[in-house]
Protein backbone atom coordinates (compact mmCIF):
# COMPACT_ATOMS: atom_id res chain seq x y z
CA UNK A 1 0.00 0.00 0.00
CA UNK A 2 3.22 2.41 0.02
CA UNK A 3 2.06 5.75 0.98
CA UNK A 4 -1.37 4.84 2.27
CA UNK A 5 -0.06 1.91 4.58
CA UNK A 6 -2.31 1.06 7.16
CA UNK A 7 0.67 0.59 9.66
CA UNK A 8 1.38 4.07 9.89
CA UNK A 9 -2.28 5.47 11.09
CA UNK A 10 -3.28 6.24 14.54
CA UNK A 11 -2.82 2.91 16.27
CA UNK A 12 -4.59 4.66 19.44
CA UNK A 13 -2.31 8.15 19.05
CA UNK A 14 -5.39 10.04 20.52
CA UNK A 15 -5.01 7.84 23.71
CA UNK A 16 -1.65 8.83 23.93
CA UNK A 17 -1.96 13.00 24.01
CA UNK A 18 -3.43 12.80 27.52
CA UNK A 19 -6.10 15.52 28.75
CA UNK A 20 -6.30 17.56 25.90
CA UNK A 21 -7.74 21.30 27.15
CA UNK A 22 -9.03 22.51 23.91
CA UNK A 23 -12.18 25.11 23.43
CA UNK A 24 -14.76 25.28 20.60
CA UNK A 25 -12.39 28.49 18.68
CA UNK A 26 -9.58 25.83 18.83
CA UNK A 27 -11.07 22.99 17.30
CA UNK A 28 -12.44 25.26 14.37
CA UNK A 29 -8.85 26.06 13.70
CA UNK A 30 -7.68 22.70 13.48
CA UNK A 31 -10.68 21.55 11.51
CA UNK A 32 -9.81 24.06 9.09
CA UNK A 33 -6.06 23.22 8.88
CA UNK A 34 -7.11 19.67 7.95
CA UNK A 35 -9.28 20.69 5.69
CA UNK A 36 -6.58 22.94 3.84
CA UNK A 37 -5.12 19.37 3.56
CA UNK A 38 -7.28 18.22 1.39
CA UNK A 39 -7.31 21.37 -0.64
CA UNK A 40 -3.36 21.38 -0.78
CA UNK A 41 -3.30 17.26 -1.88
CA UNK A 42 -6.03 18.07 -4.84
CA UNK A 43 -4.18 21.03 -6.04
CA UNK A 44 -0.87 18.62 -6.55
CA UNK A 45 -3.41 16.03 -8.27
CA UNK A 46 -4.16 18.80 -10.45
CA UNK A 47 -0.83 19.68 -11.32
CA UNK A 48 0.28 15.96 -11.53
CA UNK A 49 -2.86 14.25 -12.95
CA UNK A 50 -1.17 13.59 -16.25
CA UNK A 51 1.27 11.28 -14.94
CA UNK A 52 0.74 7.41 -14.59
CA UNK A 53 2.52 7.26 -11.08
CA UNK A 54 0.42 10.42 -9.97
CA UNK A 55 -1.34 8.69 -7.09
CA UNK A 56 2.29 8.27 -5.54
CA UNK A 57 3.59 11.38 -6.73
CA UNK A 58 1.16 13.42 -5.08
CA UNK A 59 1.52 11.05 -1.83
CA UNK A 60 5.31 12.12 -1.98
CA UNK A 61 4.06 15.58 -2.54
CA UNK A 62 1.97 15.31 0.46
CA UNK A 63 5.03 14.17 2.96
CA UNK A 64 3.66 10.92 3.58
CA UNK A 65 5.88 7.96 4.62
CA UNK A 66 8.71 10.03 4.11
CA UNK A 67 11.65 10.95 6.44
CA UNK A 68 11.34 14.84 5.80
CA UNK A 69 7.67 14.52 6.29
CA UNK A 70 7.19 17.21 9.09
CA UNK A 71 10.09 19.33 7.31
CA UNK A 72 7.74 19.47 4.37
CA UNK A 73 4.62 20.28 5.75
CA UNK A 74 6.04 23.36 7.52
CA UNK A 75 7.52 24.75 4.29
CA UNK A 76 3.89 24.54 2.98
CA UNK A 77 1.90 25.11 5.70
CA UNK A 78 3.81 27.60 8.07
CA UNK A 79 0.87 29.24 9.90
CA UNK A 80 0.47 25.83 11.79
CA UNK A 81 -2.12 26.05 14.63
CA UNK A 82 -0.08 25.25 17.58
CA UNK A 83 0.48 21.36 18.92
CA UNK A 84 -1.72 20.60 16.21
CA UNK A 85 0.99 18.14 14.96
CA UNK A 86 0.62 16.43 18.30
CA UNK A 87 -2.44 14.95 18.16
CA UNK A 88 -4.09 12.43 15.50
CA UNK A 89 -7.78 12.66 13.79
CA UNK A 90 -9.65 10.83 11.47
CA UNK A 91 -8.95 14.26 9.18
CA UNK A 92 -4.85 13.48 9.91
CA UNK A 93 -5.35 9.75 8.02
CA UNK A 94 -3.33 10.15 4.02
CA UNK A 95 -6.45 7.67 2.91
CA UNK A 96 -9.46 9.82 4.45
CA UNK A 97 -7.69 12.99 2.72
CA UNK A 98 -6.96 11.46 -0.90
CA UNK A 99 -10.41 9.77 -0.62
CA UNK A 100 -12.27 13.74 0.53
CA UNK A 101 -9.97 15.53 -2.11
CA UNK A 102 -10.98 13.22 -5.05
CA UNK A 103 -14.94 13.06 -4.35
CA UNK A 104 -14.42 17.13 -3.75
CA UNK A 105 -13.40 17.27 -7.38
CA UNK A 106 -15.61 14.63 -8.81
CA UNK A 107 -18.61 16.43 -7.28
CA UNK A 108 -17.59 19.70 -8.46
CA UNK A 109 -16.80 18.67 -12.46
CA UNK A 110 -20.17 16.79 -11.88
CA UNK A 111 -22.07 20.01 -10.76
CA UNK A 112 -20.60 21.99 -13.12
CA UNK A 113 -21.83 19.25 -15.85
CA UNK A 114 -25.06 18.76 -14.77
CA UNK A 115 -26.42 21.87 -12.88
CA UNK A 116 -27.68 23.77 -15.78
CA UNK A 117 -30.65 22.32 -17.28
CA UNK A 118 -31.05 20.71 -20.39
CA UNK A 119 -27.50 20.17 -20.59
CA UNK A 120 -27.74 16.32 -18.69
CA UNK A 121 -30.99 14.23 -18.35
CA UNK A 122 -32.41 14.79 -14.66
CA UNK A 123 -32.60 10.88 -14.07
CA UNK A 124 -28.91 10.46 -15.09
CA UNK A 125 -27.55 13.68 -13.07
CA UNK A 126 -29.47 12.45 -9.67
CA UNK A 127 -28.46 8.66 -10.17
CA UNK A 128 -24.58 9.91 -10.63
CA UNK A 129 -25.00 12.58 -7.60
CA UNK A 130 -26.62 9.51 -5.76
CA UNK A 131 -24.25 6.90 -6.32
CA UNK A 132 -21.45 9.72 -5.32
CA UNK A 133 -22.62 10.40 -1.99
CA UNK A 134 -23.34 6.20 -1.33
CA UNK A 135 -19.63 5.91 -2.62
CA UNK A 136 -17.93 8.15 -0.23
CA UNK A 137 -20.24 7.33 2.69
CA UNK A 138 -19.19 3.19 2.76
CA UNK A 139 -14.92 5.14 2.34
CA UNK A 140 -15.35 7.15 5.17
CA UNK A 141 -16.65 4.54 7.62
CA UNK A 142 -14.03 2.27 6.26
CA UNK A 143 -11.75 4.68 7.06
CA UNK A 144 -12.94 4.85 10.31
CA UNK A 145 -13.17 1.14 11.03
CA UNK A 146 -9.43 1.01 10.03
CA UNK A 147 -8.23 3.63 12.19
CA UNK A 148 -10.16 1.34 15.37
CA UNK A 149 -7.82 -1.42 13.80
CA UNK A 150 -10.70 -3.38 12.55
CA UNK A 151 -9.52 -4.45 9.40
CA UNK A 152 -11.67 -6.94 8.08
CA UNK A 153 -14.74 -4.67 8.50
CA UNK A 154 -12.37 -1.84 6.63
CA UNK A 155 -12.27 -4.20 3.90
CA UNK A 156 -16.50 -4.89 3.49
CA UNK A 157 -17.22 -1.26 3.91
CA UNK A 158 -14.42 -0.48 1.36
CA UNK A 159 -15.71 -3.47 -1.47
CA UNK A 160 -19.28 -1.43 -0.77
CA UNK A 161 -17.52 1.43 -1.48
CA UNK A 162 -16.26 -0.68 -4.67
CA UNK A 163 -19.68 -1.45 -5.18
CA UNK A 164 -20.70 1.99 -5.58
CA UNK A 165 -18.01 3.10 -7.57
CA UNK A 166 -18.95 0.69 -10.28
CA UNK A 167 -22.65 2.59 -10.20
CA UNK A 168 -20.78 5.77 -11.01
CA UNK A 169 -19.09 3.84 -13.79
CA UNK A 170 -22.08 2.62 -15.19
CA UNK A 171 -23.84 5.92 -14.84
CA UNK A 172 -21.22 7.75 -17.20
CA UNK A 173 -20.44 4.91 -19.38
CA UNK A 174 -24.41 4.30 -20.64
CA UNK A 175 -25.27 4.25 -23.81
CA UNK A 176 -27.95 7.58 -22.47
CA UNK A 177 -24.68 9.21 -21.90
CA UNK A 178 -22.95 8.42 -25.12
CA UNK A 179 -25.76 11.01 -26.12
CA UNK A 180 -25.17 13.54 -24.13
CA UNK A 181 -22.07 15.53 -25.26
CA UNK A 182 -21.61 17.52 -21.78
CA UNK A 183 -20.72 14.19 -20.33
CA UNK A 184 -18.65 12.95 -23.37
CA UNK A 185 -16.59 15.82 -22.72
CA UNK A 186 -16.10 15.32 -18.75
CA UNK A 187 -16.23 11.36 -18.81
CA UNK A 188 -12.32 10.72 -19.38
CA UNK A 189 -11.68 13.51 -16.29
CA UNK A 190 -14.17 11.89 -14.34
CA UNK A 191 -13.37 7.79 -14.62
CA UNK A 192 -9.77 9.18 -14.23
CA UNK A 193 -10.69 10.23 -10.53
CA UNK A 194 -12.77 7.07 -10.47
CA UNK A 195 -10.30 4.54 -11.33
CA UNK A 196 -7.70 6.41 -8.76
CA UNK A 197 -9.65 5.75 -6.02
CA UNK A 198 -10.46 2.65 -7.05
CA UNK A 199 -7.08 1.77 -6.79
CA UNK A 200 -5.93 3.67 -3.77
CA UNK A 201 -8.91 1.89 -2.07
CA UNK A 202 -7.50 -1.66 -3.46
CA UNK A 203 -4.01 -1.09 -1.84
CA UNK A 204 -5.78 -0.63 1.82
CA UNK A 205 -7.31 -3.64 1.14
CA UNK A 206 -4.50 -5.66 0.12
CA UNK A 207 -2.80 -4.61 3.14
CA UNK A 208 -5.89 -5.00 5.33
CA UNK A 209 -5.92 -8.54 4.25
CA UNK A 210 -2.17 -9.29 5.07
CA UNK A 211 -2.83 -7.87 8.21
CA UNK A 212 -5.67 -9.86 9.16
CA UNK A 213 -3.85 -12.97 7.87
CA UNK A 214 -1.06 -12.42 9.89
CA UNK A 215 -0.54 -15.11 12.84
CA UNK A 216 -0.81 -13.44 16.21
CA UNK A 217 1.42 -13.70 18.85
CA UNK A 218 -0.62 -16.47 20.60
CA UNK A 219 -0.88 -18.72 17.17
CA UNK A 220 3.14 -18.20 16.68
């Protein structure tokens, strides 16, 4: 799984920042310093899509699983809200912000596509919309499941996720859609955002399953 290892997420790092004395005013701040995250890893998918090893690329952009990791992220982010490097989130996890900052840009090409009417079919526009929001629903509790270290329920919620995806495949790939040029002209962008997270969400598993087929200490 390379950059998006499930080895290197929280294994309990909340448990491990003690009494943590933080108001409403500071959690905003953080909250919006993870969400510039996600803002900062789309803009290098932007500027990297056209690359074949651009999922990795913009990984390495990101500072993950690197040595120089924290020296990068204060060259790019250096109004850092203070000790928020010390404690972990769900918004911290590399998966949970590739997975946010690729549905944040299929959602927006989408809207763009299909909010003016006339331009898509209504049916077609709500089914895609619908099978978008379904999609990154069944990530995000994986997500969450493997951050509680419960990989084998990581690994239904993320073929669900699968699942989904393929309905966004389907809905873009019909042959109604073949007939609508506003979506010939979006599709490649769109399955190219598609098939990355397809296969970001593949590595986890992978690795979810080694992990779960790993003997434990007891069976060694």
């Amino acid at each position: 799984m390379s950059d998006f290892d499930s080895d290197n997420l929280s294994e309990n790092e909340w448990e491990e920042n003690g009494d943590l004395a933080w108001n409403e005013f500071d959690w905003e701040v953080y909250l919006r310093e993870q969400e510039g995250a996600i803002h900062r890893y789309l803009g290098f998918y932007e500027s990297l899509k056209a690359g074949p090893e651009r999922i990795d690329e913009v990984a390495d952009k990101m500072g993950w699983d690197r040595a120089d990791a924290e020296e990068i992220e204060e060259r790019e982010t250096p109004e850092k809200v203070l000790f928020s490097d010390e404690i972990y989130t769900l918004q911290k996890n590399p998966v949970y912000i590739a997975t946010k900052a690729l549905f944040l840009s299929l959602r927006r090409s989408w809207e763009l596509t299909a909010s003016q009417p006339g331009r898509v079919p209504q049916p077609m526009a709500i089914a895609m919309i619908s099978a978008l929001h379904r999609c990154e629903e069944q990530a995000v509790m994986a997500i969450h499941a493997l951050d509680f270290g419960d990989y084998s329920m990581a690994i239904c919620l993320f073929k669900r996720a699968l699942s989904a995806l393929n309905e966004c495949f389907s809905s873009i790939g019909s042959e109604e859609a073949d007939g609508v040029e506003d979506v010939r002209k979006t599709r490649e962008d769109l399955r190219q955002r598609l098939f990355d997270l397809r296969e970001i969400w593949l590595r986890v598993i992978s690795d979810c399953r080694e992990d779960t087929d790993r003997p434990t200490e007891d069976e060694e």
